[in-house]
Protein backbone atom coordinates (compact mmCIF):
# COMPACT_ATOMS: atom_id res chain seq x y z
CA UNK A 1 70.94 216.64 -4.92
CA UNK A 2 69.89 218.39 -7.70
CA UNK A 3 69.29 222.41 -8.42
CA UNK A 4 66.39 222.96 -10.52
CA UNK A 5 64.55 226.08 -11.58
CA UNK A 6 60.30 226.10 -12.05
CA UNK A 7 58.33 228.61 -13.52
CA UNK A 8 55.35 228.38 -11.54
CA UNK A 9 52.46 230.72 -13.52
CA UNK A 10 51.41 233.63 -11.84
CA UNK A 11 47.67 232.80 -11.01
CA UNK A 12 49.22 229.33 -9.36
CA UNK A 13 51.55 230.93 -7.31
CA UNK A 14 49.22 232.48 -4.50
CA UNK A 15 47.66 229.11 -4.10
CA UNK A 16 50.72 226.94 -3.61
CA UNK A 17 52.35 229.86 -1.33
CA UNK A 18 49.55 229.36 0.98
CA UNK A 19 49.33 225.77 0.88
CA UNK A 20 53.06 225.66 1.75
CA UNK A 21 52.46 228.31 4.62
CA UNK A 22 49.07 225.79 5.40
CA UNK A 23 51.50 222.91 5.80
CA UNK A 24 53.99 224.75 7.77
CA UNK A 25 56.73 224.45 5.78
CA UNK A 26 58.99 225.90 3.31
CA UNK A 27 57.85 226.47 -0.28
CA UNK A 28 60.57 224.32 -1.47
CA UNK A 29 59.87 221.55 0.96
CA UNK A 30 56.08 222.05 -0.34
CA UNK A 31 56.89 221.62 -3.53
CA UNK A 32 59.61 218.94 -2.92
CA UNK A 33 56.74 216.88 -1.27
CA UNK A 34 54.23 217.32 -4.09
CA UNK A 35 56.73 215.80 -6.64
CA UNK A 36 57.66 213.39 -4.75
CA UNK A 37 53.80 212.43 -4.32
CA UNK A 38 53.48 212.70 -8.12
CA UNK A 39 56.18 209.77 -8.43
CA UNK A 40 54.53 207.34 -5.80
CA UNK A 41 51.69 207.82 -7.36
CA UNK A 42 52.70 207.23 -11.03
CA UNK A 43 54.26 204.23 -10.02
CA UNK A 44 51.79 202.73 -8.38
CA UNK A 45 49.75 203.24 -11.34
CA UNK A 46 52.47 201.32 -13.37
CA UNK A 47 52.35 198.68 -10.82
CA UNK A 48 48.59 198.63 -10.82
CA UNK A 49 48.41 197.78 -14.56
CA UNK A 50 50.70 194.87 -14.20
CA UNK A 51 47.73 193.76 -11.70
CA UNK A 52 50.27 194.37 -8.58
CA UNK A 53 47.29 196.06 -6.06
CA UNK A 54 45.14 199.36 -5.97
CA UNK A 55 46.57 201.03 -3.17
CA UNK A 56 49.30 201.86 -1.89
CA UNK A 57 49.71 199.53 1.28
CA UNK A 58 47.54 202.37 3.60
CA UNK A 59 48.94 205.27 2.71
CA UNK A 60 45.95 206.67 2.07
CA UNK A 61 45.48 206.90 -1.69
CA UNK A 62 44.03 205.06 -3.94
CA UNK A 63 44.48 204.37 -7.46
């Protein structure tokens, strides 16, 4: 595992501390999730240019 620092900017902050607190989880988890999201997704769009599908087998996004 990795240790990494983010400077989140201040008028993001209040926004993604509530979303985390939404979500019911830690703001670490929160923002563990929404990279992890990021990377799915930006595959799948690499994959989707290479004419491999438009979706991501149901998960519930689309490209």
């Amino acid at each position: 595992m990795s240790v990494m620092t983010l400077r989140i900017p201040d008028d993001l902050d209040p926004s993604i501390r509530a979303s985390a607190k939404a979500a019911g989880i830690s703001l670490n988890a929160y923002i563990v999730r929404a990279a992890r999201r990021q990377a799915v997704l930006d595959a799948a769009q690499k994959l989707a240019a290479l004419g491999l599908g438009d979706d991501l087998a149901g998960e519930g996004d689309a490209l």
